[in-house]
N, C-alpha and C. Protein backbone atom coordinates (compact mmCIF):
# COMPACT_ATOMS: atom_id res chain seq x y z
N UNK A 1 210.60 -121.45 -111.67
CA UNK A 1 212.01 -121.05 -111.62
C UNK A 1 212.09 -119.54 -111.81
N UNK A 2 213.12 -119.00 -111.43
CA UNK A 2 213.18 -117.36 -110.79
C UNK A 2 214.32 -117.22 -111.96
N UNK A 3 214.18 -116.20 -112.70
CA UNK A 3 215.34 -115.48 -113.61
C UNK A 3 216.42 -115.10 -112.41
N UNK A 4 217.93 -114.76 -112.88
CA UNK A 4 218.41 -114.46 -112.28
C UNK A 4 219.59 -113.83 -112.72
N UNK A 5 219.78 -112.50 -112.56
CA UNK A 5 220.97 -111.48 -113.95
C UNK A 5 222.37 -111.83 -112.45
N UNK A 6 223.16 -112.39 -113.25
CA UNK A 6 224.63 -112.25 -112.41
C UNK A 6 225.56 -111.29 -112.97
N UNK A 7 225.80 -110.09 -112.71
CA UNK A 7 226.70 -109.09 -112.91
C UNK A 7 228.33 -109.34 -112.46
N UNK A 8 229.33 -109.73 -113.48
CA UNK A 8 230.57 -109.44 -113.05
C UNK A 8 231.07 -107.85 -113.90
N UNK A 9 231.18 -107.28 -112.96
CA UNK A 9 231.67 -105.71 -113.45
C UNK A 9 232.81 -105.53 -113.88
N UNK A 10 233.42 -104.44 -114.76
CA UNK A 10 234.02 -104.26 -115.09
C UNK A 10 234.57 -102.97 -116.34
N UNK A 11 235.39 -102.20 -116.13
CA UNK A 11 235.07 -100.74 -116.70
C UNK A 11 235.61 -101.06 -118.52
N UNK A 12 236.26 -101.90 -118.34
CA UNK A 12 236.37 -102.05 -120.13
C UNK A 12 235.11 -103.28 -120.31
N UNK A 13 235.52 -104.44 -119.61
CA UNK A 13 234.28 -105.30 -120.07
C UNK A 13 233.75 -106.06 -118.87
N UNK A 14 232.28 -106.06 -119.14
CA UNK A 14 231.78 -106.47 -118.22
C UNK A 14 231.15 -108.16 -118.69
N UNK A 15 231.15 -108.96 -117.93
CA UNK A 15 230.57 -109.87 -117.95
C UNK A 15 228.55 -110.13 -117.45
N UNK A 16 227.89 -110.85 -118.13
CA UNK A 16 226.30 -110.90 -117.63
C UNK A 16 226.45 -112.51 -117.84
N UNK A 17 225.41 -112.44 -117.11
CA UNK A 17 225.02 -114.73 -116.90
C UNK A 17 223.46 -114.37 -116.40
N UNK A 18 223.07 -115.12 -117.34
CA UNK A 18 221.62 -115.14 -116.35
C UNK A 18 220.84 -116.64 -116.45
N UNK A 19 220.44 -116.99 -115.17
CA UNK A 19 219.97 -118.56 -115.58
C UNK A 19 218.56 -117.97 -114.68
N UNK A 20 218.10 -119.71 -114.96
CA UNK A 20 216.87 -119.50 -114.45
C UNK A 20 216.70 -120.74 -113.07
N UNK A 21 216.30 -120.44 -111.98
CA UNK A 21 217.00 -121.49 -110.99
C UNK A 21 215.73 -121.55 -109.97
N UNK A 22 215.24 -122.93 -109.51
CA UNK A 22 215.03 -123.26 -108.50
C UNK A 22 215.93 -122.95 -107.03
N UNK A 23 216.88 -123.18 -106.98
CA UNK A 23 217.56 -122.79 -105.82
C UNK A 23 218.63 -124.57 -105.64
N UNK A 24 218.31 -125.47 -106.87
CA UNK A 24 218.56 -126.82 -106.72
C UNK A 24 219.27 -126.94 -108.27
N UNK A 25 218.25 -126.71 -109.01
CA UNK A 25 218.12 -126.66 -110.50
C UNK A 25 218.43 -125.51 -110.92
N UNK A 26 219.46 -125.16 -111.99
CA UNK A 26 219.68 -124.24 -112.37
C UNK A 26 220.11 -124.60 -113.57
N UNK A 27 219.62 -123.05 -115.21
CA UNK A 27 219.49 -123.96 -116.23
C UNK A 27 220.04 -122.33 -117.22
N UNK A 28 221.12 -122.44 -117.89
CA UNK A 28 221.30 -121.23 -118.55
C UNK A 28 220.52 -120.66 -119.42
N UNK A 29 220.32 -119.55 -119.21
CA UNK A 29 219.62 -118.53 -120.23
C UNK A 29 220.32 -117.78 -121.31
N UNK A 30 221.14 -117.00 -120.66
CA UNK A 30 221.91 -116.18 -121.55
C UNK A 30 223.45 -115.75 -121.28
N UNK A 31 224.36 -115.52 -121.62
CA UNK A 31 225.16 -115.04 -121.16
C UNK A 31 226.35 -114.23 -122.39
N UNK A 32 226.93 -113.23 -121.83
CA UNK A 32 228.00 -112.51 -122.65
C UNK A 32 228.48 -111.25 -122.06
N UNK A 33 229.16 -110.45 -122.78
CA UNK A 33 229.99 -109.61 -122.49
C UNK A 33 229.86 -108.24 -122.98
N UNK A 34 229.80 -107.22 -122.21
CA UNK A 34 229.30 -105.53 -122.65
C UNK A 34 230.97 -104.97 -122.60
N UNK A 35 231.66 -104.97 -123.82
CA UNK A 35 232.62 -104.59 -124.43
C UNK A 35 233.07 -103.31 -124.86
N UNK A 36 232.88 -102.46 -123.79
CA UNK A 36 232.64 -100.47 -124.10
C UNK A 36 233.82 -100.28 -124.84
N UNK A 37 233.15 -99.18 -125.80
CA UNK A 37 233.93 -98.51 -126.92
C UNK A 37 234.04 -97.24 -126.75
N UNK A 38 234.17 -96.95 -125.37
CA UNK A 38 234.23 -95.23 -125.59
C UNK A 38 235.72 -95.24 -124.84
N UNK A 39 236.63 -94.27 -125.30
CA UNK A 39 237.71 -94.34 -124.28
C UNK A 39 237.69 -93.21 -122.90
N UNK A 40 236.80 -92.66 -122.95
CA UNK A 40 236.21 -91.66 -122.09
C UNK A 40 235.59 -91.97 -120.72
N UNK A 41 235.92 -92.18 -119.56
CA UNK A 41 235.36 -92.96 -119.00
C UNK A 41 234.06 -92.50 -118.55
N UNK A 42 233.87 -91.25 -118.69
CA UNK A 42 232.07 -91.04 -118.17
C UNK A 42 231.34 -91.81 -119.06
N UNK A 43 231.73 -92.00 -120.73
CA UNK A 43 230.86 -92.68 -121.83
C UNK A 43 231.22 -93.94 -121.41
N UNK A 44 232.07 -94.39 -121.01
CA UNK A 44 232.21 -95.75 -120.82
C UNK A 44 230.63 -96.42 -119.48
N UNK A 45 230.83 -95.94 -118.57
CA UNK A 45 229.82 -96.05 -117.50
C UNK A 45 228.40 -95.55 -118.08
N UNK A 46 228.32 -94.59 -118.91
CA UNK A 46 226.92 -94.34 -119.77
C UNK A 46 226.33 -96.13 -120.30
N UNK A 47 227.70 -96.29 -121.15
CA UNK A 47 227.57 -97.69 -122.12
C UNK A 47 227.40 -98.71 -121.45
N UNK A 48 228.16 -99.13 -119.82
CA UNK A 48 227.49 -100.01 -118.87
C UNK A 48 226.11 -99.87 -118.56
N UNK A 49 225.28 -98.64 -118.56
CA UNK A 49 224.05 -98.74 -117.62
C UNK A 49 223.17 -98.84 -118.93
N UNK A 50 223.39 -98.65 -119.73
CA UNK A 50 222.68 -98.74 -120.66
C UNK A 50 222.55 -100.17 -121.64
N UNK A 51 223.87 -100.88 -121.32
CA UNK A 51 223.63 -102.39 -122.05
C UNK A 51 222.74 -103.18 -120.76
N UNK A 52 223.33 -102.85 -119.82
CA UNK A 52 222.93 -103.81 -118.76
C UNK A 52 221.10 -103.42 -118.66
N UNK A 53 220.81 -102.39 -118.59
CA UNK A 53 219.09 -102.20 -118.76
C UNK A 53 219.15 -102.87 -120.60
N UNK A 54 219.31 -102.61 -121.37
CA UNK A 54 219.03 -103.79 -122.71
C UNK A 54 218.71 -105.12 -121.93
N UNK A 55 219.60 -105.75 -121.39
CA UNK A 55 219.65 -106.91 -120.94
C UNK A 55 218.52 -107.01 -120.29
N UNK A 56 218.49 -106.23 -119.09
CA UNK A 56 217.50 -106.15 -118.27
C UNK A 56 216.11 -106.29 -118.69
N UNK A 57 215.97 -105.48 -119.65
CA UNK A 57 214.08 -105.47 -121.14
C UNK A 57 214.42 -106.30 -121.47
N UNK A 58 215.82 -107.08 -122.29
CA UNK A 58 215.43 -108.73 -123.56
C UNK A 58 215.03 -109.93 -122.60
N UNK A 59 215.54 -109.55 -121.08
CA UNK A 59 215.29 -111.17 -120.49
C UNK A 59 214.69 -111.02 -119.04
N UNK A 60 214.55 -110.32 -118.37
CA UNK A 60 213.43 -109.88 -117.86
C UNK A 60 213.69 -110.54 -116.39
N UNK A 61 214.79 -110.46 -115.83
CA UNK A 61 215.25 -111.00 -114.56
C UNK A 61 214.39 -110.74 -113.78
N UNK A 62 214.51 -111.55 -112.20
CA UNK A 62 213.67 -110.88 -111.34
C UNK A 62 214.61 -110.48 -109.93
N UNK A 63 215.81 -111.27 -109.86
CA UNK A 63 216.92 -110.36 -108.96
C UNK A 63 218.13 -110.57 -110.32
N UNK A 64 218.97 -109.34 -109.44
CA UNK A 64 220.36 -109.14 -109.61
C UNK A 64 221.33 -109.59 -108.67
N UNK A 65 222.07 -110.29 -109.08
CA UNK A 65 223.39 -110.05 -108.00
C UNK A 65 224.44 -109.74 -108.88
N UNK A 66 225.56 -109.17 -108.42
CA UNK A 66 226.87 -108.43 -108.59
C UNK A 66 228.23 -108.73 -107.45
N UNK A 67 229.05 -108.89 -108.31
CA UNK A 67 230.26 -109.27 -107.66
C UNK A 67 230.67 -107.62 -107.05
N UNK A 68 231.20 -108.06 -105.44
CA UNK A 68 231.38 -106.62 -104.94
C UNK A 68 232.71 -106.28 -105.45
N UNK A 69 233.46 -105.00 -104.76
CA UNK A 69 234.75 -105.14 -105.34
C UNK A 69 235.75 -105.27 -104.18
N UNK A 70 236.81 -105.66 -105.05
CA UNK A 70 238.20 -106.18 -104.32
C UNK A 70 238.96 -105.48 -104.59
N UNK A 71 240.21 -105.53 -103.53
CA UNK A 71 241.06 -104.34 -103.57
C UNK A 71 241.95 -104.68 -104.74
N UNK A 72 242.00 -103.41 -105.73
CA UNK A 72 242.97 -104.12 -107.22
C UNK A 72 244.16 -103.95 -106.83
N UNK A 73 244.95 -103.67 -107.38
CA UNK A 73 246.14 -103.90 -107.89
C UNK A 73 246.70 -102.07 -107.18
N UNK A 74 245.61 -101.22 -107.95
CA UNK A 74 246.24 -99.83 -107.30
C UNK A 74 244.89 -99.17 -106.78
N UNK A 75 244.80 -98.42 -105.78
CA UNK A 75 243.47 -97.42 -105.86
C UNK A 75 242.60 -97.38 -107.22
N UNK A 76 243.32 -96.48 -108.26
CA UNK A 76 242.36 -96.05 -108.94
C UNK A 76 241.80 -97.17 -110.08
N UNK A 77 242.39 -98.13 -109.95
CA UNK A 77 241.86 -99.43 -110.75
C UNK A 77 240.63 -99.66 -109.53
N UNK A 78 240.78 -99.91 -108.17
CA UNK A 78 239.45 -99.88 -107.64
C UNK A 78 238.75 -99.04 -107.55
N UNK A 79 238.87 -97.80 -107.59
CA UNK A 79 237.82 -96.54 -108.06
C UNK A 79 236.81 -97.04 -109.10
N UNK A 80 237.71 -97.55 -110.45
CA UNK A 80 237.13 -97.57 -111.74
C UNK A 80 236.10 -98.85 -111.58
N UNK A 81 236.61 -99.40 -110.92
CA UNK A 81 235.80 -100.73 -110.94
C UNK A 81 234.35 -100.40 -110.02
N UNK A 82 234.57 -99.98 -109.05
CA UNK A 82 233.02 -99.41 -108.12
C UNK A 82 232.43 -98.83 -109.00
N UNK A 83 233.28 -98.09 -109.62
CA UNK A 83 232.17 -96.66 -110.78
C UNK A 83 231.39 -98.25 -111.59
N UNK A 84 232.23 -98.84 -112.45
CA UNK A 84 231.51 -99.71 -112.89
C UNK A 84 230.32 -100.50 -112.71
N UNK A 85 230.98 -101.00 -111.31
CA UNK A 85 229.89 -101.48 -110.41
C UNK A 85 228.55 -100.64 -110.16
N UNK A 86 228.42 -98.92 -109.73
CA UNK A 86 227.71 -98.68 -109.84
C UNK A 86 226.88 -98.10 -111.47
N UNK A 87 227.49 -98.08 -112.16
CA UNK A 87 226.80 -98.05 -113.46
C UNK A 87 225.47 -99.24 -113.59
N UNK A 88 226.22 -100.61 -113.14
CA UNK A 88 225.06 -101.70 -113.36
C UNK A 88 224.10 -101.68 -112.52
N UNK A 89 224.60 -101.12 -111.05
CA UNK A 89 223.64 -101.44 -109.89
C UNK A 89 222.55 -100.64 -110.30
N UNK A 90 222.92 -99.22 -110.82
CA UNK A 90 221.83 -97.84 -111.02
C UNK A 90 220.91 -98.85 -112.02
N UNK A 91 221.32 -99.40 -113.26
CA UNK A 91 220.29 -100.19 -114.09
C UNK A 91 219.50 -100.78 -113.69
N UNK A 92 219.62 -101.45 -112.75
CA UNK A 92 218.58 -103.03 -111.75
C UNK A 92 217.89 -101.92 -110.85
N UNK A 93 218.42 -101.16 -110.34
CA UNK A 93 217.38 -100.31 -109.22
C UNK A 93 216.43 -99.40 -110.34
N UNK A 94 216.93 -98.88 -111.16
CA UNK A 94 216.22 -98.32 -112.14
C UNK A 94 214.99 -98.97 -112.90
N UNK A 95 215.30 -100.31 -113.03
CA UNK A 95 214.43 -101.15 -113.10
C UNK A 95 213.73 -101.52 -112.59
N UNK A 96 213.97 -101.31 -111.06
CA UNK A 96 213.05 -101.86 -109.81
C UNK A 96 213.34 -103.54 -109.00
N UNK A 97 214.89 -103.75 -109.63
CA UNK A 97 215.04 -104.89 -109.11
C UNK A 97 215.24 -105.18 -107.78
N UNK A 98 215.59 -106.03 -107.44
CA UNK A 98 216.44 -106.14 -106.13
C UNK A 98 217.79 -106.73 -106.73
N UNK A 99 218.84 -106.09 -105.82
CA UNK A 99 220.21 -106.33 -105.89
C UNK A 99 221.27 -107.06 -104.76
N UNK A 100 221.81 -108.29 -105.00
CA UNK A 100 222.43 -108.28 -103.81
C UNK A 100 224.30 -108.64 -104.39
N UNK A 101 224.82 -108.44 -103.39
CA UNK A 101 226.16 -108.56 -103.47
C UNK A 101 226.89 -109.61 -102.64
N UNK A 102 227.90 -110.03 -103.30
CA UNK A 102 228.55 -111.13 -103.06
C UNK A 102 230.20 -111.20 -103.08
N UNK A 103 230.99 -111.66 -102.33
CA UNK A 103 232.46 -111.55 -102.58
C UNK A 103 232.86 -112.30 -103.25
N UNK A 104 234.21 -112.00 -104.10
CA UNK A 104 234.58 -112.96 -104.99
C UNK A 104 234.77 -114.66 -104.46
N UNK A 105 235.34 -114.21 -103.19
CA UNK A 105 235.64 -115.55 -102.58
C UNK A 105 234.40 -116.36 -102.07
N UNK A 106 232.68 -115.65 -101.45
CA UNK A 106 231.85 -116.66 -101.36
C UNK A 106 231.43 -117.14 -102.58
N UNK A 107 232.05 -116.27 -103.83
CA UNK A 107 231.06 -117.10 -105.25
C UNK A 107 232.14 -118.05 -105.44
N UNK A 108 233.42 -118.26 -105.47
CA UNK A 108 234.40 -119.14 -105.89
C UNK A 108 233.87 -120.30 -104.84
N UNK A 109 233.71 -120.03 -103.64
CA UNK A 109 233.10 -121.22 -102.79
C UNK A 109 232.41 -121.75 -102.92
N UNK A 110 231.18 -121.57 -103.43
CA UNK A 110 229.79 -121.64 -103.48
C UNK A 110 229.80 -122.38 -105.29
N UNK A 111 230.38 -122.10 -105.65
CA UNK A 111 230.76 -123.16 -107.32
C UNK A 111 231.45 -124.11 -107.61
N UNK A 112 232.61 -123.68 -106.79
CA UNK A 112 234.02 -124.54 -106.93
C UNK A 112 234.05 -125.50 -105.77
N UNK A 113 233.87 -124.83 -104.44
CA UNK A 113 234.60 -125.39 -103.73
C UNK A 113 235.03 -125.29 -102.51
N UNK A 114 236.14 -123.82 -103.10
CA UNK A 114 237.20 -123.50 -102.20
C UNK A 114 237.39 -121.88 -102.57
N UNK A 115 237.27 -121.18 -101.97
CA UNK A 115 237.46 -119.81 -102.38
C UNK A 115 238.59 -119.03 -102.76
N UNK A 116 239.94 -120.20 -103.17
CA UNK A 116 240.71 -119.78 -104.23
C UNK A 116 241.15 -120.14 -105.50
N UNK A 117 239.73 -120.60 -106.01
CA UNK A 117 239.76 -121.03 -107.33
C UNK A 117 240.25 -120.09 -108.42
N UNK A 118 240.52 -120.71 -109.65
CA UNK A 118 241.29 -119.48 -110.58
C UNK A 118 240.29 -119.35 -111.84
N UNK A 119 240.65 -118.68 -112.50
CA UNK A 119 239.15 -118.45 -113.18
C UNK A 119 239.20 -119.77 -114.81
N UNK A 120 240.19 -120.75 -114.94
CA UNK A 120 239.87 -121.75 -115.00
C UNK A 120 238.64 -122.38 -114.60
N UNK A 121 238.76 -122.88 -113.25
CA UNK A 121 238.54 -123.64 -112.39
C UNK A 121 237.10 -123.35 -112.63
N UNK A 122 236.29 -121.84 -112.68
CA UNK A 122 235.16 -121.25 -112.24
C UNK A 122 234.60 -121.77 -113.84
N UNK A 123 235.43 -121.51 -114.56
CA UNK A 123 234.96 -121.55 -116.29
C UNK A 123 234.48 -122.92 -116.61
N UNK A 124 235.20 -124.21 -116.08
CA UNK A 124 235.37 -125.41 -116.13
C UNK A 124 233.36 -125.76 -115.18
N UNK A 125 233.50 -125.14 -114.24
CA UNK A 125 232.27 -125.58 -113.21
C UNK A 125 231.34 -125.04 -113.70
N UNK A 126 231.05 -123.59 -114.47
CA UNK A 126 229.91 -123.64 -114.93
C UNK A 126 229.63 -123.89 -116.40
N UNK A 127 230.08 -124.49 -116.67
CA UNK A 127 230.58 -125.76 -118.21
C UNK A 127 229.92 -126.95 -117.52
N UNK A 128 230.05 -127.36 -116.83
CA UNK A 128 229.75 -128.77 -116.35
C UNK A 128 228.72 -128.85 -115.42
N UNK A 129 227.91 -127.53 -114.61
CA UNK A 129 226.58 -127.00 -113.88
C UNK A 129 225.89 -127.07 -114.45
N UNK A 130 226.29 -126.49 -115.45
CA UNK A 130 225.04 -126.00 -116.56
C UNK A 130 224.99 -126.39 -118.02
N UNK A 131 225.66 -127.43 -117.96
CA UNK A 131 225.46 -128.57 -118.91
C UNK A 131 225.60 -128.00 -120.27
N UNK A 132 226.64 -126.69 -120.78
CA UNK A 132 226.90 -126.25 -121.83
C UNK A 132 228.26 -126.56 -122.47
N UNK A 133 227.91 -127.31 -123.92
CA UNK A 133 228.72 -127.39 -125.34
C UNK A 133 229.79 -126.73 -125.15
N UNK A 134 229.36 -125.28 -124.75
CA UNK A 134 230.62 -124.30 -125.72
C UNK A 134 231.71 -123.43 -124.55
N UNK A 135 232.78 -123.24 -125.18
CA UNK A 135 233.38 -122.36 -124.13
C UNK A 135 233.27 -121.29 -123.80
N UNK A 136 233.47 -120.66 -122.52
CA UNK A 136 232.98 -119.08 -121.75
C UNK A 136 234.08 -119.02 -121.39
N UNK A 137 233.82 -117.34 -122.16
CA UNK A 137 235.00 -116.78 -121.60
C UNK A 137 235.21 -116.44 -119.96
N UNK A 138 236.06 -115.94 -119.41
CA UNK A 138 235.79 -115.92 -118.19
C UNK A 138 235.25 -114.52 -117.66
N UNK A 139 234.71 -113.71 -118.05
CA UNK A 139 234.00 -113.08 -117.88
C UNK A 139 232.17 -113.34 -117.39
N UNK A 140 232.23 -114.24 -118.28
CA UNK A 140 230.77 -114.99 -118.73
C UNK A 140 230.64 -116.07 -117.72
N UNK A 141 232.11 -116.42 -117.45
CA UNK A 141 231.69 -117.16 -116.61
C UNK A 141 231.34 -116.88 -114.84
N UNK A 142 232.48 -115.87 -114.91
CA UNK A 142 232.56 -115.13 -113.54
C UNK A 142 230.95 -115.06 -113.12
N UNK A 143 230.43 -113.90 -114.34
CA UNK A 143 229.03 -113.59 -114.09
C UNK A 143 227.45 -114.80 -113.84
N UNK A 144 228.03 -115.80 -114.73
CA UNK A 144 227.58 -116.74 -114.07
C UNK A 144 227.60 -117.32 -112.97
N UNK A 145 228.39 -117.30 -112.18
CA UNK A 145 228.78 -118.05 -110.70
C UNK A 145 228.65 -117.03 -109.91
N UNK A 146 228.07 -115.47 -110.42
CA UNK A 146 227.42 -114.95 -109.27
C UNK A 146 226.38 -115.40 -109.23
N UNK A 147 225.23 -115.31 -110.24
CA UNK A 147 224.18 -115.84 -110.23
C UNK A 147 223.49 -117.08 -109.40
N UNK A 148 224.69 -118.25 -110.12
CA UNK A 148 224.61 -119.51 -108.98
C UNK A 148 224.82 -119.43 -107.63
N UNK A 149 225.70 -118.78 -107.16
CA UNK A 149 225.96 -118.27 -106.01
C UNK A 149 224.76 -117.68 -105.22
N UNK A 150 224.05 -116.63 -105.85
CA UNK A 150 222.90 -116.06 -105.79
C UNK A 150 221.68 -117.04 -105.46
N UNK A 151 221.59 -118.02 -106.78
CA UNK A 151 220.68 -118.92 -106.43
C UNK A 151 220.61 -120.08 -104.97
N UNK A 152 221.92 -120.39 -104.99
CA UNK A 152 222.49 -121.14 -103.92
C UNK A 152 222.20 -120.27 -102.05
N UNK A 153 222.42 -119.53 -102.45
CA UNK A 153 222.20 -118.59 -100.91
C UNK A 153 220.73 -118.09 -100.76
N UNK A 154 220.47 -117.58 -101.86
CA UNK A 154 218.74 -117.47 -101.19
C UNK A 154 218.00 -118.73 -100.85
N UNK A 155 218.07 -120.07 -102.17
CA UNK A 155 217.53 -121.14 -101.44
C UNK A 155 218.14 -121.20 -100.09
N UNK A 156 219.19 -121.68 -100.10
CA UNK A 156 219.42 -121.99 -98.52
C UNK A 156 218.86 -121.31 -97.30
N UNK A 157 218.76 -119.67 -97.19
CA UNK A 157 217.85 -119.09 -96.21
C UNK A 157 216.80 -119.55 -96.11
N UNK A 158 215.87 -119.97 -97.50
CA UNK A 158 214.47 -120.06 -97.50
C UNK A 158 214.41 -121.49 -96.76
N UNK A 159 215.32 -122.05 -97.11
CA UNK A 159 215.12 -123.37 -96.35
C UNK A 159 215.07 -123.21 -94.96
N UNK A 160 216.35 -122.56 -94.68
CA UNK A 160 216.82 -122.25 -92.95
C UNK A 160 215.21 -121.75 -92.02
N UNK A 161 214.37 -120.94 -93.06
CA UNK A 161 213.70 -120.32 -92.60
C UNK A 161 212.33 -121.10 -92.51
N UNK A 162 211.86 -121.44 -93.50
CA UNK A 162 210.92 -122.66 -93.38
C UNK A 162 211.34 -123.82 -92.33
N UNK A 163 212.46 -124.10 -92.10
CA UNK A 163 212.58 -125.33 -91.09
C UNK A 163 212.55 -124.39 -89.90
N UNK A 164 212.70 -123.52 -89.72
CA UNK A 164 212.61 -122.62 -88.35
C UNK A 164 211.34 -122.18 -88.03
N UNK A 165 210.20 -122.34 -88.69
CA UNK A 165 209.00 -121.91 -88.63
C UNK A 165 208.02 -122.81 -88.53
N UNK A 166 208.37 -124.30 -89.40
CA UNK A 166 208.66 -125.58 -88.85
C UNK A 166 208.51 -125.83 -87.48
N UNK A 167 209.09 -125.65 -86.87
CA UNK A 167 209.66 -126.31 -85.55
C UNK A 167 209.32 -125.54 -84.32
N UNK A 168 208.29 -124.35 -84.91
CA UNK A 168 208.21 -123.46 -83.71
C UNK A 168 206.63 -123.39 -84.09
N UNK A 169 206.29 -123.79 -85.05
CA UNK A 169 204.65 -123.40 -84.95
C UNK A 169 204.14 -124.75 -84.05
């Protein structure tokens, strides 16, 4: 089974999920929330790249995925959120990971269902995926259902691709 860091970004708090997944089986590892205390926003994005590499050394992923961004509410709420976004991405490349990205709506699909699930809905599914007791916030959870999402789409290529190689050798 393949570690797998799911990044939901975010410039006050960010969400992390990381399971460990066959591409079938998927089994939680860790998950929580990088809660920046600087009101400054260059220190704030310091404090993202720097929890997310912590994370990165305590559990030792072998991809990343990250929720891309969506258009907010105003411009500069989506400014803040890319900056965010790239705070974590710089950590995983810094690390030497590989990174891939995902829209909110293929991870809501790819967990739930239907790609307008509410973050209920997402909190509830990986509660009941991943066979955990306790409640997640939805941060934790978001970041989780990239992950699954993650896991869910690479198996499936590998499959697509093995049956295509399959059938032609």
């Amino acid at each position: 089974m393949r570690r797998i860091l799911g990044i939901d970004p975010g410039s006050r708090i960010t969400g992390y999920g990381i399971i460990a997944s066959d591409g079938i089986r998927s089994v939680h590892v860790e998950s929580g929330c990088i809660r920046v205390s600087f009101e400054e926003f260059p220190l704030r994005l310091g404090e993202i790249f720097r929890e997310i590499s912590g994370v990165i050394q305590r559990y030792s992923p072998e991809e990343v995925a990250i929720e891309q961004v969506f258009m907010a509410k105003n411009a500069a709420s989506a400014l803040k959120l890319g900056q965010a976004r790239g705070a974590a991405i710089c950590a995983a490349v810094m690390a030497g990971l590989p990174v891939s990205e995902y829209t909110p709506r293929m991870i809501k699909q790819s967990v739930v269902g239907t790609g307008t699930a509410d973050k209920e809905q997402i909190q509830h599914m990986m509660q009941r995926i991943l066979g955990l007791n306790r409640k997640l916030t939805a941060d934790q959870a978001d970041a989780l259902a990239v992950a699954l999402s993650h896991a869910h789409a690479t198996s499936t290529r590998g499959r697509i691709l093995a049956a295509g190689r399959g059938r032609y050798s």
